[in-house]
PDB file of N, CA and C in Angstrom:
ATOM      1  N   UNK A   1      85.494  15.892  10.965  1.00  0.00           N
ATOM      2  CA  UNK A   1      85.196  17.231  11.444  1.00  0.00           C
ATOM      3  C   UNK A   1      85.632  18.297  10.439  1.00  0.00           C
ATOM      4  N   UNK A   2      86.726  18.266   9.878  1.00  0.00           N
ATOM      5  CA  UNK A   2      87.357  18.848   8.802  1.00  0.00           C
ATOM      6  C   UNK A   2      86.930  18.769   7.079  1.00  0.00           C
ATOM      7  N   UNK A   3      86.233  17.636   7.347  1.00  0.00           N
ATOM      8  CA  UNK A   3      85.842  17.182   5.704  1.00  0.00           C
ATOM      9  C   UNK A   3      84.354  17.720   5.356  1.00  0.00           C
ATOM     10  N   UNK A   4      84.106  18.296   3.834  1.00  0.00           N
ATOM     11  CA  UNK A   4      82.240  18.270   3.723  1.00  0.00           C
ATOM     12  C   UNK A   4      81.407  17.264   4.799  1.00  0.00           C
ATOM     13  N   UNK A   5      80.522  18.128   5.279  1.00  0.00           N
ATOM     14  CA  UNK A   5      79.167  17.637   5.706  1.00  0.00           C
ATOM     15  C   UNK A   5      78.541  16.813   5.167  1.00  0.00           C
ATOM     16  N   UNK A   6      78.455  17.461   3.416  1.00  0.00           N
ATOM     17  CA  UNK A   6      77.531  16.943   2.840  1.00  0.00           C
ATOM     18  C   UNK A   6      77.560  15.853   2.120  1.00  0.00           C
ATOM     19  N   UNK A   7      78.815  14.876   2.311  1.00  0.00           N
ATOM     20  CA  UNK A   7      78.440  13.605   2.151  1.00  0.00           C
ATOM     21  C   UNK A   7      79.035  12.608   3.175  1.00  0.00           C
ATOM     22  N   UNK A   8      78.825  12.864   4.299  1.00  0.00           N
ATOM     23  CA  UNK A   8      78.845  12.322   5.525  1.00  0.00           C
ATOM     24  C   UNK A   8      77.419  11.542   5.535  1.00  0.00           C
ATOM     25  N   UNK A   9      77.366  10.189   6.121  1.00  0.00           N
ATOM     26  CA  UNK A   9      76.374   9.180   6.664  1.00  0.00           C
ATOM     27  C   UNK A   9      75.259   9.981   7.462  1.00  0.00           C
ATOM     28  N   UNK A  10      74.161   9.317   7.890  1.00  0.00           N
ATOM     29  CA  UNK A  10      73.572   9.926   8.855  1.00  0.00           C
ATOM     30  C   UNK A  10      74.285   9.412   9.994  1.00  0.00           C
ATOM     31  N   UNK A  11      75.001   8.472  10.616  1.00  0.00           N
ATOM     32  CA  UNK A  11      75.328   7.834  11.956  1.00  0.00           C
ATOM     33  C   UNK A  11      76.893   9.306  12.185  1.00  0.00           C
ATOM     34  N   UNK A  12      77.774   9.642  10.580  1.00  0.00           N
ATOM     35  CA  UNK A  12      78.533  10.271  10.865  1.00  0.00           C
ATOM     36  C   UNK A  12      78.106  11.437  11.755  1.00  0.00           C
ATOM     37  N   UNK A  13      77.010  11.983  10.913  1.00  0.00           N
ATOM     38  CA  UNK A  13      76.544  13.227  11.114  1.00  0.00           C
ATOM     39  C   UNK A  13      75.858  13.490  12.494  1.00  0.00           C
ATOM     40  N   UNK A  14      75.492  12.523  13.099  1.00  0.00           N
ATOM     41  CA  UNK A  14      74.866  12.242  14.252  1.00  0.00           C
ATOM     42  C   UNK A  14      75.892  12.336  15.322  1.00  0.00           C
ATOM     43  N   UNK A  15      77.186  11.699  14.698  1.00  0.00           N
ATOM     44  CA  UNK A  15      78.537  11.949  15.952  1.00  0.00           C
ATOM     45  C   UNK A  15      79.345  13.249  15.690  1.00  0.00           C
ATOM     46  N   UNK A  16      78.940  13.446  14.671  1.00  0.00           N
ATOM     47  CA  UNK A  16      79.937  15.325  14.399  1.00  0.00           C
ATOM     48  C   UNK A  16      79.263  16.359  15.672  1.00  0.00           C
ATOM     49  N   UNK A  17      77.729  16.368  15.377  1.00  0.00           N
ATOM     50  CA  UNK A  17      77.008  16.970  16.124  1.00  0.00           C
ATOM     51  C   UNK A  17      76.925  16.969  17.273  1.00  0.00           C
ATOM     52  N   UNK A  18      76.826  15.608  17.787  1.00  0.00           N
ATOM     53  CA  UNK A  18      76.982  15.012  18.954  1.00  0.00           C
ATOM     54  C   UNK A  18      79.030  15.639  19.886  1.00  0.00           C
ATOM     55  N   UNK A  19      79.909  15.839  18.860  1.00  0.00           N
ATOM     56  CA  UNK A  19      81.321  16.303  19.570  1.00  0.00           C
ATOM     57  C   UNK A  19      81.093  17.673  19.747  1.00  0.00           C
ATOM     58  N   UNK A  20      80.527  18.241  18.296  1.00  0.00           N
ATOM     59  CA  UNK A  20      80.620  20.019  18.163  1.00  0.00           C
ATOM     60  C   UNK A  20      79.377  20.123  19.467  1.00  0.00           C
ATOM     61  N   UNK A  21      78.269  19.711  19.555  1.00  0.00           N
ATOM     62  CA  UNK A  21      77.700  20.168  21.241  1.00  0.00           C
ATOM     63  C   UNK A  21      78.435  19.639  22.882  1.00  0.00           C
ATOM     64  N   UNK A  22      78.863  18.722  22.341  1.00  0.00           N
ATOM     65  CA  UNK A  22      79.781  18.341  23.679  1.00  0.00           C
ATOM     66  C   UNK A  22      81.468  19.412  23.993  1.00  0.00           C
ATOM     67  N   UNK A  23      81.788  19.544  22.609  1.00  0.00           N
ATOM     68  CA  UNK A  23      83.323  20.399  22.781  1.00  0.00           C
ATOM     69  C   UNK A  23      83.158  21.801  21.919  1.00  0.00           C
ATOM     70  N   UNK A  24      82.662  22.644  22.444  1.00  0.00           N
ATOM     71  CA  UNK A  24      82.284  23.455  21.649  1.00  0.00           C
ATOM     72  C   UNK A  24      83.072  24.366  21.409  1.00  0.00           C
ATOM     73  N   UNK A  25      84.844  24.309  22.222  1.00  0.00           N
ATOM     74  CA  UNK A  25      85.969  24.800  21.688  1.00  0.00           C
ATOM     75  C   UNK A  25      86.291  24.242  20.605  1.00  0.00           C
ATOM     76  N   UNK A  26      86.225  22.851  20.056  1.00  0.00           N
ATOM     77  CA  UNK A  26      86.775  22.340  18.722  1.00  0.00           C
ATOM     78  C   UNK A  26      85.952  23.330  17.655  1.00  0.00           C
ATOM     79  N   UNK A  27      85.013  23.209  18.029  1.00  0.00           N
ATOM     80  CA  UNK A  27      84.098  24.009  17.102  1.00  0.00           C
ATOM     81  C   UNK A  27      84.484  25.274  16.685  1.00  0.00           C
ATOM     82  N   UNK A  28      85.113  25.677  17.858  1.00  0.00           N
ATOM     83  CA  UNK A  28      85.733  27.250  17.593  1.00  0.00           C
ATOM     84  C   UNK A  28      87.000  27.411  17.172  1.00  0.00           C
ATOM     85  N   UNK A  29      87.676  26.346  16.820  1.00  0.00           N
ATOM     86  CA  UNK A  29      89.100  26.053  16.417  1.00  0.00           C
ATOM     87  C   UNK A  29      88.375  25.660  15.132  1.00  0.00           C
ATOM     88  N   UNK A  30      88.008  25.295  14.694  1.00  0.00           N
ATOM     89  CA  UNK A  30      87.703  24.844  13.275  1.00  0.00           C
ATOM     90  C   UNK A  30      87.005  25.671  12.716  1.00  0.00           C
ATOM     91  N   UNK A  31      86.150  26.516  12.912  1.00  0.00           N
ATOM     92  CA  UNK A  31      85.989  27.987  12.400  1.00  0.00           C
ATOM     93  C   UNK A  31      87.107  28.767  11.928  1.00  0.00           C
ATOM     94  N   UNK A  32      88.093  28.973  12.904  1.00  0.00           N
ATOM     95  CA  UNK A  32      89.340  30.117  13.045  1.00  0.00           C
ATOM     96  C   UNK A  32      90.377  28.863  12.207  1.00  0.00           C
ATOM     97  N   UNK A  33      90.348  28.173  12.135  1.00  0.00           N
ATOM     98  CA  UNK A  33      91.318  27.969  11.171  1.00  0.00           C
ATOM     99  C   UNK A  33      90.526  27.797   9.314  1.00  0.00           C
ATOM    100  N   UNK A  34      89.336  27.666   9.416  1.00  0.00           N
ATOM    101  CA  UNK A  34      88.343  27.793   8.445  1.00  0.00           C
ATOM    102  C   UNK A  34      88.751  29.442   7.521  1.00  0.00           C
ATOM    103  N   UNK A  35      88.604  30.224   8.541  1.00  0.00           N
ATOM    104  CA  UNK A  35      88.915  31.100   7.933  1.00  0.00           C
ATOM    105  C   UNK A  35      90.057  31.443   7.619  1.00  0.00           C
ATOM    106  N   UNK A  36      91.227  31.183   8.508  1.00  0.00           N
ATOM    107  CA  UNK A  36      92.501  31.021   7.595  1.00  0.00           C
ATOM    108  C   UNK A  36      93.013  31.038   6.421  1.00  0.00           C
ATOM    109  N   UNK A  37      92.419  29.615   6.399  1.00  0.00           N
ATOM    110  CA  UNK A  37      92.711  28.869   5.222  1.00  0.00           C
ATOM    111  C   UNK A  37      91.775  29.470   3.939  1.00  0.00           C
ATOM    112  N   UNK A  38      90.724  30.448   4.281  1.00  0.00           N
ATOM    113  CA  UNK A  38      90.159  31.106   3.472  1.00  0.00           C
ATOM    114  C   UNK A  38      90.715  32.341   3.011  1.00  0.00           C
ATOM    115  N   UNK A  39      91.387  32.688   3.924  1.00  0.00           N
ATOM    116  CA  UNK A  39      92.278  34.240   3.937  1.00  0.00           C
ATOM    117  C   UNK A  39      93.398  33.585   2.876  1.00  0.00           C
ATOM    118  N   UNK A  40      94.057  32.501   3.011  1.00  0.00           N
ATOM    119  CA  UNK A  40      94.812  31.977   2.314  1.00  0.00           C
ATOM    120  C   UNK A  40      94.531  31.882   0.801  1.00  0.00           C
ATOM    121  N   UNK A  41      93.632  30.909   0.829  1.00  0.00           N
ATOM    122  CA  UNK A  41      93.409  30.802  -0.763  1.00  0.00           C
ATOM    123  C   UNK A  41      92.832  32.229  -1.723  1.00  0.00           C
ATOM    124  N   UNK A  42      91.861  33.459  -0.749  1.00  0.00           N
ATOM    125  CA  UNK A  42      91.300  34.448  -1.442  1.00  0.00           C
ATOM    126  C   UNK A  42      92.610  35.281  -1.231  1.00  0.00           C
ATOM    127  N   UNK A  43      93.801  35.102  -0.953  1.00  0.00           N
ATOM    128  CA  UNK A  43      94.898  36.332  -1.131  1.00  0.00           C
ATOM    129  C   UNK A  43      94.357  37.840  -0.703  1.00  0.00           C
ATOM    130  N   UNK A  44      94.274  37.545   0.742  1.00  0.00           N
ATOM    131  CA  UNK A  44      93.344  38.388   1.470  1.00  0.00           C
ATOM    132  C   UNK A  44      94.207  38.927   2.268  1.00  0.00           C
ATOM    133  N   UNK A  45      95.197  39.974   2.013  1.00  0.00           N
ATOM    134  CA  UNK A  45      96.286  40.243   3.330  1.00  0.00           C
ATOM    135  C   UNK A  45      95.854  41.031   4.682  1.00  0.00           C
ATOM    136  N   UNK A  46      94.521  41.765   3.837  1.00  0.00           N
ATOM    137  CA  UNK A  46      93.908  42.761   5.225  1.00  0.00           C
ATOM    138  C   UNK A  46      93.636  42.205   6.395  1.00  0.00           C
ATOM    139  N   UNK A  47      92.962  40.874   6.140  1.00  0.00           N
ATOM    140  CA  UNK A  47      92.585  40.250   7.262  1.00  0.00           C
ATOM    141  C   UNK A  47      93.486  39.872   7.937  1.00  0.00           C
ATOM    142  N   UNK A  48      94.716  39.328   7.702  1.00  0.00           N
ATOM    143  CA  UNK A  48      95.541  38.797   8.587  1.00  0.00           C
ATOM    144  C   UNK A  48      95.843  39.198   9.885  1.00  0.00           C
ATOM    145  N   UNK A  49      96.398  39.990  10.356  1.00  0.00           N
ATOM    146  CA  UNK A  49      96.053  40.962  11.618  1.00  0.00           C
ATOM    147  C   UNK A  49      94.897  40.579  12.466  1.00  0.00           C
ATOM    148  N   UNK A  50      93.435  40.990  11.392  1.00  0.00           N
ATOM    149  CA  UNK A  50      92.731  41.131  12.168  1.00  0.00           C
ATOM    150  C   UNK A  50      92.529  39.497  12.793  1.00  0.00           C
ATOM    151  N   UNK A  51      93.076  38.273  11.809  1.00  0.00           N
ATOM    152  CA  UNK A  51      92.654  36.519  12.093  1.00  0.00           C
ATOM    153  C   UNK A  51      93.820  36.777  13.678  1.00  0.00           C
ATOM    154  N   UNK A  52      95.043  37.297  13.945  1.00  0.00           N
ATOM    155  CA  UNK A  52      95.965  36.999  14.494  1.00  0.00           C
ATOM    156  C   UNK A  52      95.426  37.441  15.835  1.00  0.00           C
ATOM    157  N   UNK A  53      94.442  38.187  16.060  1.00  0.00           N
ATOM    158  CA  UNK A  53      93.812  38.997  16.670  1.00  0.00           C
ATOM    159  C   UNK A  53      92.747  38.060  17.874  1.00  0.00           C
ATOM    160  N   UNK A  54      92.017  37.659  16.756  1.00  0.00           N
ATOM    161  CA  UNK A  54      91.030  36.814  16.779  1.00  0.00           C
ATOM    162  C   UNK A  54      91.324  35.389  17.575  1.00  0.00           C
ATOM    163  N   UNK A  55      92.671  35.241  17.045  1.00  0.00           N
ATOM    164  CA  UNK A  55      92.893  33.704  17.066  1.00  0.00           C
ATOM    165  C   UNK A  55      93.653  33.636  18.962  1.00  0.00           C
ATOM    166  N   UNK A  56      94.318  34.918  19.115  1.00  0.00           N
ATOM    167  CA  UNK A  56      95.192  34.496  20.225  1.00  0.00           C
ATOM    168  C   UNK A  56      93.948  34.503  21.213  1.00  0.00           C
ATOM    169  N   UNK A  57      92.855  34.587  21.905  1.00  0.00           N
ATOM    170  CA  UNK A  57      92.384  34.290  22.669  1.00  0.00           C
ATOM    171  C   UNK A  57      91.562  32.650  22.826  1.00  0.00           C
ATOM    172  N   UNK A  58      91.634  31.962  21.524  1.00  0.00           N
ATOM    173  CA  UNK A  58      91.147  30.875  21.233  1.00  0.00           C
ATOM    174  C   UNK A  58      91.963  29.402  21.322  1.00  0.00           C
ATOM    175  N   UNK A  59      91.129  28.291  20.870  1.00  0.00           N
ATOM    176  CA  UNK A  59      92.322  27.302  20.994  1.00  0.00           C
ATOM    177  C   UNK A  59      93.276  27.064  20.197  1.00  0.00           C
ATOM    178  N   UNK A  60      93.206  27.870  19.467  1.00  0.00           N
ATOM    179  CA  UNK A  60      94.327  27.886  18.217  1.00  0.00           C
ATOM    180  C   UNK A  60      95.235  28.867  18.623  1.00  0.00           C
ATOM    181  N   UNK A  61      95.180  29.411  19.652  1.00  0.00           N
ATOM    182  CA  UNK A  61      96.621  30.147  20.243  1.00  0.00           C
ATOM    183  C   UNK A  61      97.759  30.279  19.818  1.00  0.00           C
ATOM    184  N   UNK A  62      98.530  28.999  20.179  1.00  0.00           N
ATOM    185  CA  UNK A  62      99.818  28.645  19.714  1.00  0.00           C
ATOM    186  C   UNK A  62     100.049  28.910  17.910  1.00  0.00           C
ATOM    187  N   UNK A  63      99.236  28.976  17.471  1.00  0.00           N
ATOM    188  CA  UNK A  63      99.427  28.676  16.007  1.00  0.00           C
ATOM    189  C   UNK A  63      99.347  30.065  15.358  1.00  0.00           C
ATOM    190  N   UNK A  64      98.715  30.644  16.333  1.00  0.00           N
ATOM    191  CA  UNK A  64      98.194  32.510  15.815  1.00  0.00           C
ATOM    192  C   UNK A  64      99.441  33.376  16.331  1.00  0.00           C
ATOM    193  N   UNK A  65     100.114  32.440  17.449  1.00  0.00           N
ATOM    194  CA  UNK A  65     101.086  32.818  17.762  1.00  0.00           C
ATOM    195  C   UNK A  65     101.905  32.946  16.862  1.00  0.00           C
ATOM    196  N   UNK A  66     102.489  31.795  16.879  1.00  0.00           N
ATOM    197  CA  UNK A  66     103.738  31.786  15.267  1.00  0.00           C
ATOM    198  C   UNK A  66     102.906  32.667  14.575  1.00  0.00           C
ATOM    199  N   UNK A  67     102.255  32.570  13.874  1.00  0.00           N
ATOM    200  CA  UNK A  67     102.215  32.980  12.594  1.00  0.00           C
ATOM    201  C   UNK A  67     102.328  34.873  13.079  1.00  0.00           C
ATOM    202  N   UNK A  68     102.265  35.018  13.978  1.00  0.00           N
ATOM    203  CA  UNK A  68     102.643  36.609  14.444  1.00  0.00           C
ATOM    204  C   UNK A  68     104.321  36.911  14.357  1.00  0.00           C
ATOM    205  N   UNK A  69     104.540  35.650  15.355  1.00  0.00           N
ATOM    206  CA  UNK A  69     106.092  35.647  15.413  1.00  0.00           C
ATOM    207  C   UNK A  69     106.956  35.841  13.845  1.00  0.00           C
ATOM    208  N   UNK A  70     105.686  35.147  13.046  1.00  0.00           N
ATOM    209  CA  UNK A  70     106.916  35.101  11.366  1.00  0.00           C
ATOM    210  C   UNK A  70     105.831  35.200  10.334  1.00  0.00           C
ATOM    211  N   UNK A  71     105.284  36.528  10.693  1.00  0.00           N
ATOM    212  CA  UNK A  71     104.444  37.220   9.699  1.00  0.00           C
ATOM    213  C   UNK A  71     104.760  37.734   8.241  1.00  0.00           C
ATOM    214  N   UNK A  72     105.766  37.744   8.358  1.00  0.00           N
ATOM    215  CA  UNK A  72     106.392  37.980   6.960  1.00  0.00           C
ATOM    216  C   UNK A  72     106.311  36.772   5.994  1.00  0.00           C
ATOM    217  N   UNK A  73     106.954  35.909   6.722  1.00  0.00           N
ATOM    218  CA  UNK A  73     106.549  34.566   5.753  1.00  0.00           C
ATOM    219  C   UNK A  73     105.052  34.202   5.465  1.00  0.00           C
ATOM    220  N   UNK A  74     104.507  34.333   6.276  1.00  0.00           N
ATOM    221  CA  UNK A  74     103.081  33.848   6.531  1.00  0.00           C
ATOM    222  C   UNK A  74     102.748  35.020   5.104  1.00  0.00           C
ATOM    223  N   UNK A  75     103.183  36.473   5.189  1.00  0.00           N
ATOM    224  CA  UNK A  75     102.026  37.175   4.281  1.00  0.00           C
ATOM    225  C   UNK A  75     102.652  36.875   2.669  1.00  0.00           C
ATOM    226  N   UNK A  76     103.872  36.695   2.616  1.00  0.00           N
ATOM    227  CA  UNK A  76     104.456  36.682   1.679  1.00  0.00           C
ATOM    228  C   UNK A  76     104.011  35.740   0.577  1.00  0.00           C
ATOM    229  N   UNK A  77     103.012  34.575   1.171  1.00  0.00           N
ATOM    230  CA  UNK A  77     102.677  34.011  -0.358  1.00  0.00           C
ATOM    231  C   UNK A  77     101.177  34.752  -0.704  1.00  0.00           C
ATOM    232  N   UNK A  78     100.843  35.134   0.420  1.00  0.00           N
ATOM    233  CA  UNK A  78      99.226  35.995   0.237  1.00  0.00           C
ATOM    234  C   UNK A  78      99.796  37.254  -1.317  1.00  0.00           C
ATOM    235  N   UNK A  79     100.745  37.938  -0.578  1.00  0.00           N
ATOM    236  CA  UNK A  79     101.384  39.018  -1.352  1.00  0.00           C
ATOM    237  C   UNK A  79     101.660  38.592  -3.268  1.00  0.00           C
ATOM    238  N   UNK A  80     102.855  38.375  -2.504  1.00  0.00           N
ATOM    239  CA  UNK A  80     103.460  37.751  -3.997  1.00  0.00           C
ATOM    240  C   UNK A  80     102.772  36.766  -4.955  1.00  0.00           C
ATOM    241  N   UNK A  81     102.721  37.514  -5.696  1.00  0.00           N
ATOM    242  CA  UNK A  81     102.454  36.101  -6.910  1.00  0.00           C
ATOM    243  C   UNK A  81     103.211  34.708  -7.396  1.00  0.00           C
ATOM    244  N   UNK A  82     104.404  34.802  -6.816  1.00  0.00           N
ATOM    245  CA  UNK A  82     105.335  33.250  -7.045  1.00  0.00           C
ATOM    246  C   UNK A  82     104.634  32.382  -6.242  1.00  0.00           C
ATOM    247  N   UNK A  83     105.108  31.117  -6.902  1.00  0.00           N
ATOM    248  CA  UNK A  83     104.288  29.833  -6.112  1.00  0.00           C
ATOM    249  C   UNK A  83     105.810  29.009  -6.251  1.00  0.00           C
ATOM    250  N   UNK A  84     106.519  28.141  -5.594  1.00  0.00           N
ATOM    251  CA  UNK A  84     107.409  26.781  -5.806  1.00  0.00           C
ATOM    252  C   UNK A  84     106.438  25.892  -6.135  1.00  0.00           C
ATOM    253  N   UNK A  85     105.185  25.313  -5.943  1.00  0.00           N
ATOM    254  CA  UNK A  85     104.406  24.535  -6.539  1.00  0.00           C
ATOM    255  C   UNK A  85     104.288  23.912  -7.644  1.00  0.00           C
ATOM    256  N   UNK A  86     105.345  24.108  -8.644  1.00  0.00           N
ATOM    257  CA  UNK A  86     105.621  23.389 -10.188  1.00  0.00           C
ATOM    258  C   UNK A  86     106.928  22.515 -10.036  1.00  0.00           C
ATOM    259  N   UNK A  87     107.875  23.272  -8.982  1.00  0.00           N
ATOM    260  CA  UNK A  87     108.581  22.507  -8.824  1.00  0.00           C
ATOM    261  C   UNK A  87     108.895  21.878  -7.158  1.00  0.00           C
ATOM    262  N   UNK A  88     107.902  22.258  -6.462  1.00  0.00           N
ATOM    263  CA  UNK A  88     107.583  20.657  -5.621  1.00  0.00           C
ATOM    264  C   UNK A  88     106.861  19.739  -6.163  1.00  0.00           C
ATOM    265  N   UNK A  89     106.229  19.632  -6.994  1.00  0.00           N
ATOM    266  CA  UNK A  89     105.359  18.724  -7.665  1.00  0.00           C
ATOM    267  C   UNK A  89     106.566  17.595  -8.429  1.00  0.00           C
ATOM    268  N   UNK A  90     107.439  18.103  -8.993  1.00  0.00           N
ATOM    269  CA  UNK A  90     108.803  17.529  -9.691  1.00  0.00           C
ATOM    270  C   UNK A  90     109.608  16.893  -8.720  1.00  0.00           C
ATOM    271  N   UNK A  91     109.794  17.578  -7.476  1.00  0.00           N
ATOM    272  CA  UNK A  91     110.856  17.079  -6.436  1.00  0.00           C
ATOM    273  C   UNK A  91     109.785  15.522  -5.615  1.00  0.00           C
ATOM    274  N   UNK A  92     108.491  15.933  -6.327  1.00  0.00           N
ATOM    275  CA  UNK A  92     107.745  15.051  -5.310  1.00  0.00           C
ATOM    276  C   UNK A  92     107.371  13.322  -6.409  1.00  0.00           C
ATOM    277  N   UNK A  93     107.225  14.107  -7.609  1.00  0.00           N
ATOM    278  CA  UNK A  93     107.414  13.166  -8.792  1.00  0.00           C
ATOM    279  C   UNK A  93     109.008  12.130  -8.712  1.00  0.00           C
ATOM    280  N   UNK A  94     110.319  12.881  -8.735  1.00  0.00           N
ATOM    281  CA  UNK A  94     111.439  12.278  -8.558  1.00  0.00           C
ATOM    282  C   UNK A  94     111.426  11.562  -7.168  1.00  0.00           C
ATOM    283  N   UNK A  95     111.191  12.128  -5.981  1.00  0.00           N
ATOM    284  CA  UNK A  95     111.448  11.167  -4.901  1.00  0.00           C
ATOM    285  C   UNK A  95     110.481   9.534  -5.102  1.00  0.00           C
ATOM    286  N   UNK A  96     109.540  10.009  -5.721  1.00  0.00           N
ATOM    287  CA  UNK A  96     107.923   8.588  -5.921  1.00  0.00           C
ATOM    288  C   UNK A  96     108.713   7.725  -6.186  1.00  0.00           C
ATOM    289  N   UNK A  97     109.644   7.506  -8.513  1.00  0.00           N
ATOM    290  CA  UNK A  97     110.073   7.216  -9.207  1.00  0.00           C
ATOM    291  C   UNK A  97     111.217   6.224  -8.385  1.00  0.00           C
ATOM    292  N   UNK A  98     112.145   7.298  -7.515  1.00  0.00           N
ATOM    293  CA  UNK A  98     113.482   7.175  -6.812  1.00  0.00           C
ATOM    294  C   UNK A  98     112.602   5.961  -5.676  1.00  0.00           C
ATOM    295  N   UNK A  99     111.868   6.024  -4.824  1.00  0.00           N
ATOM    296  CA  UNK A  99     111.066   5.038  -3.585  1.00  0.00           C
ATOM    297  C   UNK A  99     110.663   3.955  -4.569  1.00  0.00           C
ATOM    298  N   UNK A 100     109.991   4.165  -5.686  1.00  0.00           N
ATOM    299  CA  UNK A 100     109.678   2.766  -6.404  1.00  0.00           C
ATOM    300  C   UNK A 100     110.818   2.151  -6.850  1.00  0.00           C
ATOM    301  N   UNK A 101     111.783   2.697  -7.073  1.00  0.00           N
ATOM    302  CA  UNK A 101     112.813   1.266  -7.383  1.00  0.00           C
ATOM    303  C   UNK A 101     113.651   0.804  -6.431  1.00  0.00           C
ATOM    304  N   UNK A 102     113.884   1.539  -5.040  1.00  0.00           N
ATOM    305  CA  UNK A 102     114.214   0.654  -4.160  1.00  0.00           C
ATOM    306  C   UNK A 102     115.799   0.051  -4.355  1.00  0.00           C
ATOM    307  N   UNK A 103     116.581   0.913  -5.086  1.00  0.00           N
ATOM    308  CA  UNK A 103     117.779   0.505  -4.771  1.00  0.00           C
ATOM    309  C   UNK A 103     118.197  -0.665  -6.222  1.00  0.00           C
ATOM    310  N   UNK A 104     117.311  -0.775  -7.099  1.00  0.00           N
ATOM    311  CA  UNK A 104     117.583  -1.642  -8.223  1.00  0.00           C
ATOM    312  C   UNK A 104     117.801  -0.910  -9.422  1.00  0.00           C
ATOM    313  N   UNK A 105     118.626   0.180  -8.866  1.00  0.00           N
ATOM    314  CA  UNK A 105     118.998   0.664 -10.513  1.00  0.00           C
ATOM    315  C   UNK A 105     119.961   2.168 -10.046  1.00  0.00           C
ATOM    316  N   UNK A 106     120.399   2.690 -11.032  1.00  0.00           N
ATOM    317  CA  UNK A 106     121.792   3.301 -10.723  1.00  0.00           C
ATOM    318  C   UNK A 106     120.768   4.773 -11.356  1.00  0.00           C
ATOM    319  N   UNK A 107     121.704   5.708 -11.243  1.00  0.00           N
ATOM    320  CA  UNK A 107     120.938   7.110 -11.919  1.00  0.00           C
ATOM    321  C   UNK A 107     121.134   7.183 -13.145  1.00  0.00           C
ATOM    322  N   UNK A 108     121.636   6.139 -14.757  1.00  0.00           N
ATOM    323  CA  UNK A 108     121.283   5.800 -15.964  1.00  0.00           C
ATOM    324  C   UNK A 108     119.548   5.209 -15.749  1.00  0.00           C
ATOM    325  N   UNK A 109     119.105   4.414 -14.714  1.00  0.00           N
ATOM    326  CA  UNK A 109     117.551   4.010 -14.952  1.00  0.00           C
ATOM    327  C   UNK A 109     116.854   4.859 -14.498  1.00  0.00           C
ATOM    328  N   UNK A 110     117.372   5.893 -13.213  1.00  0.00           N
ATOM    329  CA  UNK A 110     116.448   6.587 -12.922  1.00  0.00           C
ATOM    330  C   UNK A 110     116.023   7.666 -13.823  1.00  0.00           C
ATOM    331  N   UNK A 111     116.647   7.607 -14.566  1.00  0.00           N
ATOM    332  CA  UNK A 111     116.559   9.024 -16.219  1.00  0.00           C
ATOM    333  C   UNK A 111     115.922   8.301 -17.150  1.00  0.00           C
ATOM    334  N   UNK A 112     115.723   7.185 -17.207  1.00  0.00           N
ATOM    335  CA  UNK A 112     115.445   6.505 -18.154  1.00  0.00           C
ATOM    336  C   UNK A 112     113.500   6.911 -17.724  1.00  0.00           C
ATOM    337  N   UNK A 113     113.515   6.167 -16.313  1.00  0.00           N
ATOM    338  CA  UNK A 113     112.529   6.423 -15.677  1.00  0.00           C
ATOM    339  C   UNK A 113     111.424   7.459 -15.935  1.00  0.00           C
ATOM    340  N   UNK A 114     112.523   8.329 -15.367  1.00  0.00           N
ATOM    341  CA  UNK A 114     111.981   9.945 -15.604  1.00  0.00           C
ATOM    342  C   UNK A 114     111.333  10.728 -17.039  1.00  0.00           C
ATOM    343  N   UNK A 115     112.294  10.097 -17.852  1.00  0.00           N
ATOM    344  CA  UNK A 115     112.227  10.862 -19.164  1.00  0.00           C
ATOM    345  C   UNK A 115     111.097  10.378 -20.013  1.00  0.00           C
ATOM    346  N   UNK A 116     111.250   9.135 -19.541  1.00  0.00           N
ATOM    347  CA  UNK A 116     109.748   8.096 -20.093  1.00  0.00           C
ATOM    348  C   UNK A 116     108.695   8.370 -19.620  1.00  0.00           C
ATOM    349  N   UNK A 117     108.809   8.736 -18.664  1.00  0.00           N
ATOM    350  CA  UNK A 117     107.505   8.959 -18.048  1.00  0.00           C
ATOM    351  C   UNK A 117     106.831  10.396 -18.537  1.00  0.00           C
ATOM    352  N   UNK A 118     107.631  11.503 -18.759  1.00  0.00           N
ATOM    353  CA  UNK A 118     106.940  12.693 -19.081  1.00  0.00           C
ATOM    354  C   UNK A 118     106.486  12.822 -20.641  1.00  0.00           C
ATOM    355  N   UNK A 119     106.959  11.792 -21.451  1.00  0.00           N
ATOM    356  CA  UNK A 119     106.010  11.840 -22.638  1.00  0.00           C
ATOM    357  C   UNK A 119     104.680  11.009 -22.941  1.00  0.00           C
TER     358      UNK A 119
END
């Protein structure tokens, strides 16, 4: 329901259609968070309000909720130009490294690991 259309099966496409005419609230939850997530990526702060607006009478309620309740956070990556994204990518690289060895090596291999790996 969430993924391109356009390379969905015909049997998929036949049951997408077949839920979005049977539940035609999902349909309207996946719009309103559609656009969200569009407000999100185009760093669109005007809209926000008006999505929070939009959203509390729908099935996405609860979620339009919070994000009212802690609007500040919510606008703050729209706003700002910082991202942590360079270094969750690192914290997410070290935990991988750290899960693949499983307890067979001390923090001399896990550097060894690490350091090898980024050249």
């Amino acid at each position: 329901m969430t993924g391109s259309r356009d390379r969905l099966a015909k049997a998929e496409t036949v049951v997408v259609a077949a839920v979005g005419t049977g539940v035609p609230a999902l349909i309207e939850a996946l719009e309103i968070i559609a656009a969200f997530h569009l407000m999100i990526r185009r760093k669109t702060e005007g809209d926000l309000c008006a999505w929070i607006e939009h959203g509390r009478p729908s099935p996405v309620a609860p979620f339009a909720n919070g994000v009212d309740r802690d609007i500040k956070s919510v606008r703050a990556p729209i706003t700002c130009g910082w991202s942590n994204g360079p270094a969750e990518g690192q914290i997410t690289k070290l935990k991988l490294v750290k899960r693949q060895m499983y307890g067979h090596g001390k923090l001399d291999l896990l550097q060894a690991r690490l350091i090898g790996s980024t050249r």
